[in-house]
C-alpha atoms as a PDB file:
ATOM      1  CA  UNK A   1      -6.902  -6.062  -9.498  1.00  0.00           C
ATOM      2  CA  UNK A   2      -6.283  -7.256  -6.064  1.00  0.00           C
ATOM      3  CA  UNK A   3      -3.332  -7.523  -3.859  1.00  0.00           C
ATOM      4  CA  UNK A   4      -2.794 -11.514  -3.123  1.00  0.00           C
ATOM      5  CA  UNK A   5      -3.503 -14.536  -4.598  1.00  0.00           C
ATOM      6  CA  UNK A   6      -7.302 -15.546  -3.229  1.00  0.00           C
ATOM      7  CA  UNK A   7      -8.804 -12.021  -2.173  1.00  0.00           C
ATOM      8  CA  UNK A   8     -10.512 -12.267  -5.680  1.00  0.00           C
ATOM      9  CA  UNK A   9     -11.766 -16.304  -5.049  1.00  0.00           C
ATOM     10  CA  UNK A  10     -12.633 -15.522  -1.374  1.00  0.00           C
ATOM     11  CA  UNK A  11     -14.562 -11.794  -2.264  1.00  0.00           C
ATOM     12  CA  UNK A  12     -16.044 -12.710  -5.791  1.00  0.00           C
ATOM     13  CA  UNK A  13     -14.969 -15.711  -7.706  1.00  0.00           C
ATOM     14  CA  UNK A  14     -18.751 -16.676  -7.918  1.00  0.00           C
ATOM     15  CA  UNK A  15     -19.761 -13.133  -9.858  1.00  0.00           C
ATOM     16  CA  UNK A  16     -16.297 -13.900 -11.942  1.00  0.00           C
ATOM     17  CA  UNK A  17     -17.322 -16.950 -12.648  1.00  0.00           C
ATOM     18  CA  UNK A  18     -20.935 -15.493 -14.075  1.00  0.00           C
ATOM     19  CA  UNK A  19     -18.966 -13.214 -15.867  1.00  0.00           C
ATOM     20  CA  UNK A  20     -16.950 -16.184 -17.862  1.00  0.00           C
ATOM     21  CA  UNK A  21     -20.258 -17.853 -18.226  1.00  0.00           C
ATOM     22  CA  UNK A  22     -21.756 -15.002 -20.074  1.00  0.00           C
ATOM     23  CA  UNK A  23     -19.095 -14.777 -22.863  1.00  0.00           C
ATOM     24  CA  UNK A  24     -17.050 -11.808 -21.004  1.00  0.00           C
ATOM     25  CA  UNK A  25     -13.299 -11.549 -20.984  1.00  0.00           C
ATOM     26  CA  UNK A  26     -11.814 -11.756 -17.622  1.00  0.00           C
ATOM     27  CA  UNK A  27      -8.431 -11.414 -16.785  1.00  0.00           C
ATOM     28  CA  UNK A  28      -6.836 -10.849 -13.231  1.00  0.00           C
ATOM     29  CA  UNK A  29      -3.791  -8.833 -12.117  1.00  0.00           C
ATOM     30  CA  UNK A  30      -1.949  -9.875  -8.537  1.00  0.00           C
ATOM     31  CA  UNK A  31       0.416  -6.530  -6.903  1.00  0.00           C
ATOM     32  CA  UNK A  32       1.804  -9.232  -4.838  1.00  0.00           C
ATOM     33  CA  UNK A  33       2.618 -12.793  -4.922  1.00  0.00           C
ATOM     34  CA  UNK A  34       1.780 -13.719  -1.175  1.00  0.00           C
ATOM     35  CA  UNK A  35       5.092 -14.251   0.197  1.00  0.00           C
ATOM     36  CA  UNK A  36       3.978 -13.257   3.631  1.00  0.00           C
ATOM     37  CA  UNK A  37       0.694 -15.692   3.911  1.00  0.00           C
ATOM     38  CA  UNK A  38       0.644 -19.057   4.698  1.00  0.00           C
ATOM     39  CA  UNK A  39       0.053 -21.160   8.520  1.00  0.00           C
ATOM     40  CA  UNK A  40       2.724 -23.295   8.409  1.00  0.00           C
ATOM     41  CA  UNK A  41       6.604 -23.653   7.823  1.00  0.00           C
ATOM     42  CA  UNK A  42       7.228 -23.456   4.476  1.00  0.00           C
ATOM     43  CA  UNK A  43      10.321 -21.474   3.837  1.00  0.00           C
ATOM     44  CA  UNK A  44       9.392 -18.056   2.988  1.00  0.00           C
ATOM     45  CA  UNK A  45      11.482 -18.260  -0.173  1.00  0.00           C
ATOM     46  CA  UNK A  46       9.081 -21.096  -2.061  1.00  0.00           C
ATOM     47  CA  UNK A  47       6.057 -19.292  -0.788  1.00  0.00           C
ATOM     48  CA  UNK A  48       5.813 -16.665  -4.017  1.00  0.00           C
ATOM     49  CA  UNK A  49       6.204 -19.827  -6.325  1.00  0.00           C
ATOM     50  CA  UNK A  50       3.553 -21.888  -4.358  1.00  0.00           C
ATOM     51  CA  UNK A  51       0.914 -19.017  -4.319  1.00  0.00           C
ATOM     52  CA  UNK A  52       1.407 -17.792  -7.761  1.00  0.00           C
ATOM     53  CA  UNK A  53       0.049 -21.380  -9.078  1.00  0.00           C
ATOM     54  CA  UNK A  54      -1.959 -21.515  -6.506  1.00  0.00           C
ATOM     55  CA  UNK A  55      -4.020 -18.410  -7.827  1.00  0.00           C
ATOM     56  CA  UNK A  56      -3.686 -19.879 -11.512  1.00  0.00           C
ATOM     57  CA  UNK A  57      -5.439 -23.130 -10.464  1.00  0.00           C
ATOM     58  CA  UNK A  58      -7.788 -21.102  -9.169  1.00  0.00           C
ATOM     59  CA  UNK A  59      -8.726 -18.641 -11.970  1.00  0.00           C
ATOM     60  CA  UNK A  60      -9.198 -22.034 -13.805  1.00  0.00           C
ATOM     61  CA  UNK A  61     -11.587 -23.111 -11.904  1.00  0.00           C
ATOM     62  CA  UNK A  62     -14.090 -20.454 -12.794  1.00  0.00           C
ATOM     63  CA  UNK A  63     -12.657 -20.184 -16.256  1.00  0.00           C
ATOM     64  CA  UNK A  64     -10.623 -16.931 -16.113  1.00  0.00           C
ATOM     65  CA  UNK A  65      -7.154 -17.733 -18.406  1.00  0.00           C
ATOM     66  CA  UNK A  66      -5.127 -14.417 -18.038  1.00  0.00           C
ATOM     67  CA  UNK A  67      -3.324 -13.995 -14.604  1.00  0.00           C
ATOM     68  CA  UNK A  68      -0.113 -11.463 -14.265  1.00  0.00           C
ATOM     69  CA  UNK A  69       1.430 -10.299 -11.025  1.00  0.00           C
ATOM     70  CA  UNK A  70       3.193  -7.273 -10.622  1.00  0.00           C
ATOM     71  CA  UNK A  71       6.792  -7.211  -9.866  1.00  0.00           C
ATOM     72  CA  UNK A  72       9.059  -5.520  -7.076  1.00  0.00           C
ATOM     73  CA  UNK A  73       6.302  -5.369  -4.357  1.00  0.00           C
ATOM     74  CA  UNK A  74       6.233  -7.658  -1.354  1.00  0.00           C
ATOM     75  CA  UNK A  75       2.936  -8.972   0.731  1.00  0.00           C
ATOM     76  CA  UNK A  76       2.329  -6.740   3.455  1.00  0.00           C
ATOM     77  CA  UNK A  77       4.116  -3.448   2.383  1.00  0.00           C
ATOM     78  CA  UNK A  78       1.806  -2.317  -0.400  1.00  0.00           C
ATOM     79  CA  UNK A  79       0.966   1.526  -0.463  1.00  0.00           C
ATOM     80  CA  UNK A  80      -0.633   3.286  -2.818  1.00  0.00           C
ATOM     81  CA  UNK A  81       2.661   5.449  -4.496  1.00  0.00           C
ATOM     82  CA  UNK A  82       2.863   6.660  -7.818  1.00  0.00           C
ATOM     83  CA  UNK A  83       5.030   3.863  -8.378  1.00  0.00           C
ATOM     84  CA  UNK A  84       1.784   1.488  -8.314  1.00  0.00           C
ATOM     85  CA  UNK A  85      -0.375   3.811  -9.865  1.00  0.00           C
ATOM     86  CA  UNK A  86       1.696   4.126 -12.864  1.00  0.00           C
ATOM     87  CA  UNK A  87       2.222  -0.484 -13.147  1.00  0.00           C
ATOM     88  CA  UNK A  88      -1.414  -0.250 -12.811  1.00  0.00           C
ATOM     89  CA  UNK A  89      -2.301   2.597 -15.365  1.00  0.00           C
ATOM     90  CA  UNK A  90      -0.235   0.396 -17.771  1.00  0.00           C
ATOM     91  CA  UNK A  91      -1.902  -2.472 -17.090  1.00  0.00           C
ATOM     92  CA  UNK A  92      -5.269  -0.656 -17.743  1.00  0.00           C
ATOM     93  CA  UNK A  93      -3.606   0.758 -20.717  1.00  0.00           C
ATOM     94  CA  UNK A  94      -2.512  -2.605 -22.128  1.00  0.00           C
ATOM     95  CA  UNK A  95      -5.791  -4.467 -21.464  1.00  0.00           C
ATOM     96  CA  UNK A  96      -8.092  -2.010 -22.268  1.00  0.00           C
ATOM     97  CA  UNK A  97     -10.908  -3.162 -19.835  1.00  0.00           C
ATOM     98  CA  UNK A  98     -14.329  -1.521 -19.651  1.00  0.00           C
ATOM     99  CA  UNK A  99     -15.031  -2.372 -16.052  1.00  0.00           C
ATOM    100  CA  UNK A 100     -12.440  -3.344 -13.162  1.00  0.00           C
ATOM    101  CA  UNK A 101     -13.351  -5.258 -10.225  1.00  0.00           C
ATOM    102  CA  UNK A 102     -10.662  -4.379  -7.426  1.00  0.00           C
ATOM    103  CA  UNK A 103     -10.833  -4.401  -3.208  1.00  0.00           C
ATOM    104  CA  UNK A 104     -12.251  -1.273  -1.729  1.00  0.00           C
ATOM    105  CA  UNK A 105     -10.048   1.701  -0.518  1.00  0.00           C
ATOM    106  CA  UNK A 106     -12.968   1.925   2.546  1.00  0.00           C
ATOM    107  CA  UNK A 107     -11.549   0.709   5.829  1.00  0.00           C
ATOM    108  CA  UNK A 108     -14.576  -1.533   7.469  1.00  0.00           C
ATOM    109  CA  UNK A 109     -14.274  -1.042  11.116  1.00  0.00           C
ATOM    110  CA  UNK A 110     -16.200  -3.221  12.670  1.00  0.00           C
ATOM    111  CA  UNK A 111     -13.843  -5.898  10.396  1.00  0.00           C
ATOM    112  CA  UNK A 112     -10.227  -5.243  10.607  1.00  0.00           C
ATOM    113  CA  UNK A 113      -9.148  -8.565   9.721  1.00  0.00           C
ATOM    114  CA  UNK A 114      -9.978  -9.464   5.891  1.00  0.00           C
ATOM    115  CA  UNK A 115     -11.196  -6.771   4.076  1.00  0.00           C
ATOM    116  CA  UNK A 116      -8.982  -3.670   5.965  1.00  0.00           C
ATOM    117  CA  UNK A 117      -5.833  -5.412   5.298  1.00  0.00           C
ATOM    118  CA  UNK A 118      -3.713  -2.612   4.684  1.00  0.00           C
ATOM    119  CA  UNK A 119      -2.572  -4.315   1.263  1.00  0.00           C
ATOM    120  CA  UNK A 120      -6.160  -4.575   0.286  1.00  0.00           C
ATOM    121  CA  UNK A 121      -7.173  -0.512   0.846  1.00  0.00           C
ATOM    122  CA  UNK A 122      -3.826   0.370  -0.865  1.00  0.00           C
ATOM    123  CA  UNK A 123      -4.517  -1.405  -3.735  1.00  0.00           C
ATOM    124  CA  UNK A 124      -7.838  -0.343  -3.930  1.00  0.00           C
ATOM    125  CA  UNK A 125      -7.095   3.244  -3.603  1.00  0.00           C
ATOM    126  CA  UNK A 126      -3.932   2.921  -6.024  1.00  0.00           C
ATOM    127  CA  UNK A 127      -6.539   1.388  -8.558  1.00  0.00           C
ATOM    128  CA  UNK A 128      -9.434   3.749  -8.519  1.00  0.00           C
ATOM    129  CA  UNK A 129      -6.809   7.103  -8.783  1.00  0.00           C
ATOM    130  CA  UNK A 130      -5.588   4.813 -11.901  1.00  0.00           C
ATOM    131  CA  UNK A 131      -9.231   4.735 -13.289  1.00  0.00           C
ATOM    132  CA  UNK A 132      -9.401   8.166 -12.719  1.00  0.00           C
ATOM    133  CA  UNK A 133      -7.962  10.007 -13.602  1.00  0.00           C
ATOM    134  CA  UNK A 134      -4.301   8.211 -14.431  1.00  0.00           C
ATOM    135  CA  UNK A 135      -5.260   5.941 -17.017  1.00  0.00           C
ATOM    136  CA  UNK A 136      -7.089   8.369 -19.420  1.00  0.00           C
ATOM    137  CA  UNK A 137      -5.179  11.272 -18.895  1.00  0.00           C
ATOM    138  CA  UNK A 138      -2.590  11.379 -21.894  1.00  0.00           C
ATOM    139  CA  UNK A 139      -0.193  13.610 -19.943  1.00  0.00           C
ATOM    140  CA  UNK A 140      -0.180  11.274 -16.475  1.00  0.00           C
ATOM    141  CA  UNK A 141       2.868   8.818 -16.773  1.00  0.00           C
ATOM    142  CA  UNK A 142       4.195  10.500 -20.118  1.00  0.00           C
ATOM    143  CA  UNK A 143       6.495   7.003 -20.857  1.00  0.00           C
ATOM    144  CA  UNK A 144       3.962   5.354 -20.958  1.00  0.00           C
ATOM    145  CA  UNK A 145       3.187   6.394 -24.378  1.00  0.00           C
ATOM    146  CA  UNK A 146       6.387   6.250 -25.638  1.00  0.00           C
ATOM    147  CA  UNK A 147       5.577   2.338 -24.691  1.00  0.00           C
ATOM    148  CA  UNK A 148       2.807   3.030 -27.028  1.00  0.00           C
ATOM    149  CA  UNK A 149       0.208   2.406 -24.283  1.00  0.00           C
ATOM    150  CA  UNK A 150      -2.837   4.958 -25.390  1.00  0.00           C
ATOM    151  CA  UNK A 151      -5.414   6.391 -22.797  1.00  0.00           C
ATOM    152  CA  UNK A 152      -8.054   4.037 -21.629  1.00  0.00           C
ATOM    153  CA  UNK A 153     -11.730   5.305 -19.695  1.00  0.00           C
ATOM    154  CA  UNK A 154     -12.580   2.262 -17.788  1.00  0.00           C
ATOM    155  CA  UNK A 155     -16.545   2.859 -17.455  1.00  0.00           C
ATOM    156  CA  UNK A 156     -16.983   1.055 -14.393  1.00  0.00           C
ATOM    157  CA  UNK A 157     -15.356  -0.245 -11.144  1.00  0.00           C
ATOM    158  CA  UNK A 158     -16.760  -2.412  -8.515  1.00  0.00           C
ATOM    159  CA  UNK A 159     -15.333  -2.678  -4.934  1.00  0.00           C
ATOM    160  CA  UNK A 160     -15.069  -6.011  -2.944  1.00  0.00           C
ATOM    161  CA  UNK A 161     -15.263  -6.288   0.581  1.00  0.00           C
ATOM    162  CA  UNK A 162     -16.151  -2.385   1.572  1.00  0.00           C
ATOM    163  CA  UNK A 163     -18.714  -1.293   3.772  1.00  0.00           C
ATOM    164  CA  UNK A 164     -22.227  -0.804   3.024  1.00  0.00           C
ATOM    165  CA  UNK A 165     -22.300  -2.506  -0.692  1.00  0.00           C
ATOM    166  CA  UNK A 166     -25.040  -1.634  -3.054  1.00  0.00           C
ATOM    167  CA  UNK A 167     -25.735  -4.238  -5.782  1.00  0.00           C
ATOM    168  CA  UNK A 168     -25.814  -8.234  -5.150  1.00  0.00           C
ATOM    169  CA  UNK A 169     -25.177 -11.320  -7.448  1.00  0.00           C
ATOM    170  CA  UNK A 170     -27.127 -14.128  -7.067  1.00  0.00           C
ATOM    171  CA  UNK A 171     -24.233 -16.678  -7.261  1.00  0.00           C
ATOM    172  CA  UNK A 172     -25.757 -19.828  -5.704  1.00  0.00           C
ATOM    173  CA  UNK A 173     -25.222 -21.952  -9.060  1.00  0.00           C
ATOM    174  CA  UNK A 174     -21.500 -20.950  -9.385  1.00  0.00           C
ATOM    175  CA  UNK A 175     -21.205 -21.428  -5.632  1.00  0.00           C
ATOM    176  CA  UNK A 176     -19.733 -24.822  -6.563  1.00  0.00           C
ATOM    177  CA  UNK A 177     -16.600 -23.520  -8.778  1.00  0.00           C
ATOM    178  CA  UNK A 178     -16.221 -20.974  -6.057  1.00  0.00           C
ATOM    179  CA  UNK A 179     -15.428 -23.788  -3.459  1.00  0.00           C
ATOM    180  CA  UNK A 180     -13.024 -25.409  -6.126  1.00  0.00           C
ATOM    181  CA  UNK A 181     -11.044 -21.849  -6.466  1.00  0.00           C
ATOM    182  CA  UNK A 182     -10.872 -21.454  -2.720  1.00  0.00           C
ATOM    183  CA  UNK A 183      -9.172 -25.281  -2.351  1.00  0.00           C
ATOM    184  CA  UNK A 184      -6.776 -24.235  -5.264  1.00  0.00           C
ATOM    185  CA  UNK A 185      -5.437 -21.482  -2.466  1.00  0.00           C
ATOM    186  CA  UNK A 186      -4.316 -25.079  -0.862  1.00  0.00           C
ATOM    187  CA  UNK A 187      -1.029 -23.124   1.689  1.00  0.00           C
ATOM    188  CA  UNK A 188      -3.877 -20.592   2.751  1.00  0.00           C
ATOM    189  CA  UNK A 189      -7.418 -23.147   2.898  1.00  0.00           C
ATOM    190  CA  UNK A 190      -5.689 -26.686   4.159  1.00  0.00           C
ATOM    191  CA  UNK A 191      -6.428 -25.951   7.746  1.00  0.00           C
ATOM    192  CA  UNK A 192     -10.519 -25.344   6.638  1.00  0.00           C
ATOM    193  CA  UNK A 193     -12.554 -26.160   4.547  1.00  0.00           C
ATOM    194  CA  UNK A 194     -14.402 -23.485   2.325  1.00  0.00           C
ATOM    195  CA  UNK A 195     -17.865 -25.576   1.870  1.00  0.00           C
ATOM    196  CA  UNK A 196     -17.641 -26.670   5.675  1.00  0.00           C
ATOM    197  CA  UNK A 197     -21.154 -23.924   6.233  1.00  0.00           C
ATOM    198  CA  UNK A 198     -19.029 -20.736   7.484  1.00  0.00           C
ATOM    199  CA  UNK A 199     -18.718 -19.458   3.783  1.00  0.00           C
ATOM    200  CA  UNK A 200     -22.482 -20.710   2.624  1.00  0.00           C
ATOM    201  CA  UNK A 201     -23.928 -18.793   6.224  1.00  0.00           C
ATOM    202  CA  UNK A 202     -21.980 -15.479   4.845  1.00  0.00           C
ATOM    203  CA  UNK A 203     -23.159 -15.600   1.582  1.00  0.00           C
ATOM    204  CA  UNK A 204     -26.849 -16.669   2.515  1.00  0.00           C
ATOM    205  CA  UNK A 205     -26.200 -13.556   4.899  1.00  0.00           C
ATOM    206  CA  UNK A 206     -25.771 -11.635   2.268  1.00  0.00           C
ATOM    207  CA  UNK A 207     -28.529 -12.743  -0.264  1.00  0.00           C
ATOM    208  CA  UNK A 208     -31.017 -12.082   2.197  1.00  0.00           C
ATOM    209  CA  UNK A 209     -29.473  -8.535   3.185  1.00  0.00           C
ATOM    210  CA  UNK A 210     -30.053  -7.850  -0.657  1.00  0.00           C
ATOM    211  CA  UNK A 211     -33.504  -9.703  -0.722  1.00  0.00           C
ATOM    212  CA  UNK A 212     -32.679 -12.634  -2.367  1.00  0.00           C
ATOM    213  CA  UNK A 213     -35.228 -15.730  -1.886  1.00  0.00           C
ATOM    214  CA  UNK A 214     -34.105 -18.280   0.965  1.00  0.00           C
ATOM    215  CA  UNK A 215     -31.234 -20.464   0.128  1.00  0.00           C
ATOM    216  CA  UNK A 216     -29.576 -18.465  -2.175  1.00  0.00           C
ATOM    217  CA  UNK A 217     -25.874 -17.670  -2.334  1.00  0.00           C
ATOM    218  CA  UNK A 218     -24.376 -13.987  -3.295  1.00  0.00           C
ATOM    219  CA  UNK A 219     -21.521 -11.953  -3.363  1.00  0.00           C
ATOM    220  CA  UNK A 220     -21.693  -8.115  -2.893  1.00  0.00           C
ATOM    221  CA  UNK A 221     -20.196  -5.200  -4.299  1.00  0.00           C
ATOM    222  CA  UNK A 222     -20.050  -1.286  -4.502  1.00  0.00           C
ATOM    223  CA  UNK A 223     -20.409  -0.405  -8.263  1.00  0.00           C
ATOM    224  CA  UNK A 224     -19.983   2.763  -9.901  1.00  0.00           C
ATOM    225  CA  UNK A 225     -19.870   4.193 -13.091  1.00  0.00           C
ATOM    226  CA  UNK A 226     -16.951   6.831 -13.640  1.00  0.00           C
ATOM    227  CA  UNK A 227     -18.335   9.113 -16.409  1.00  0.00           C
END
């Protein structure tokens, strides 16, 4: 659960890719379709369109099928209201995942840009209060069973981009499909290019922060178990 189209490719479409590879069901869900990105002037108007297949190309890439956006919020106004909290507790609800990968509600200081986007921590912390305890409390968002949408424990969540992660994946063999996701996002990546050594020199960065041999490629994560 993330708030744009790419801030799953660029943070972990590598591990999602593992995840396919291993027989588990992936499936993403977008608060926003990305009307405020972009570098150049395509009128605002097209931009939700343009992104939306944009991040479908991309989950393709790495093999994930299911991709749903959220309506009625707009790129660069997300906060974390019981509004979202109850879209995403029925979205856990309907899905029924055991473990949700979503941005981290942690504000990285010495990185403002990226990771701190406001949209990012608000979705992050509007997901993990939907974890827990929204989504498996029966009485939290009482229409929601009237919908006929049960109470779900998701068993584990991992953060993207926050400070101080704790568990690496070695994703130097998907690294390739990760490229091929990131040139999907073509109105965000056309003026670089992903393989180009900026995004290998992060994630060698962060192999060897995790003590990975040489050369290899990973993406990190804070992962915790709710129960």
């Amino acid at each position: 659960m993330f708030a744009h189209p790419d801030d799953v490719d660029f943070g972990a479409a590598g591990t999602v890719a593992g995840w396919v590879d291993a027989g588990i069901e992936v499936a993403y869900l977008l608060v926003t379709r990305g009307d405020a990105g972009g570098f150049d002037d395509t009128p605002r108007e097209q931009m939700p369109t343009i992104r939306e297949k944009e991040q479908r190309a991309a989950a393709a890439a790495v093999g994930v099928k299911q991709v749903d956006f959220l309506d009625g919020y707009a790129d660069g106004t997300v906060t974390p209201t019981l509004t979202l909290r109850r879209d995403i507790t029925a979205a856990i609800r309907r899905f029924r995942p055991d473990r949700i990968l979503t941005s981290s509600p942690l504000r990285r200081w010495e990185r403002l840009s990226g990771p701190s986007h406001p949209d990012h921590l608000a979705v992050g912390e509007a997901t993990t209060c939907a974890i827990y305890p929204d989504a498996r409390n029966p009485f939290a968002f009482p229409e929601l069973l009237r919908d006929r949408l049960e109470p779900w424990v998701v068993r584990e969540v991992w953060y993207s981009g926050g400070p101080s992660p704790d568990h690496a994946v070695d994703v130097t063999d998907a690294y390739p499909r990760k490229v091929l996701a990131l040139r999907a996002h073509v109105s965000q990546t056309a003026h670089l290019d992903p393989d180009d050594g900026w995004l290998r020199d992060r994630m060698v960065a962060t192999a060897a922060a995790a003590g990975l041999p040489d050369g290899r490629l990973a993406e990190a994560f804070t992962v915790l178990r709710t129960e």
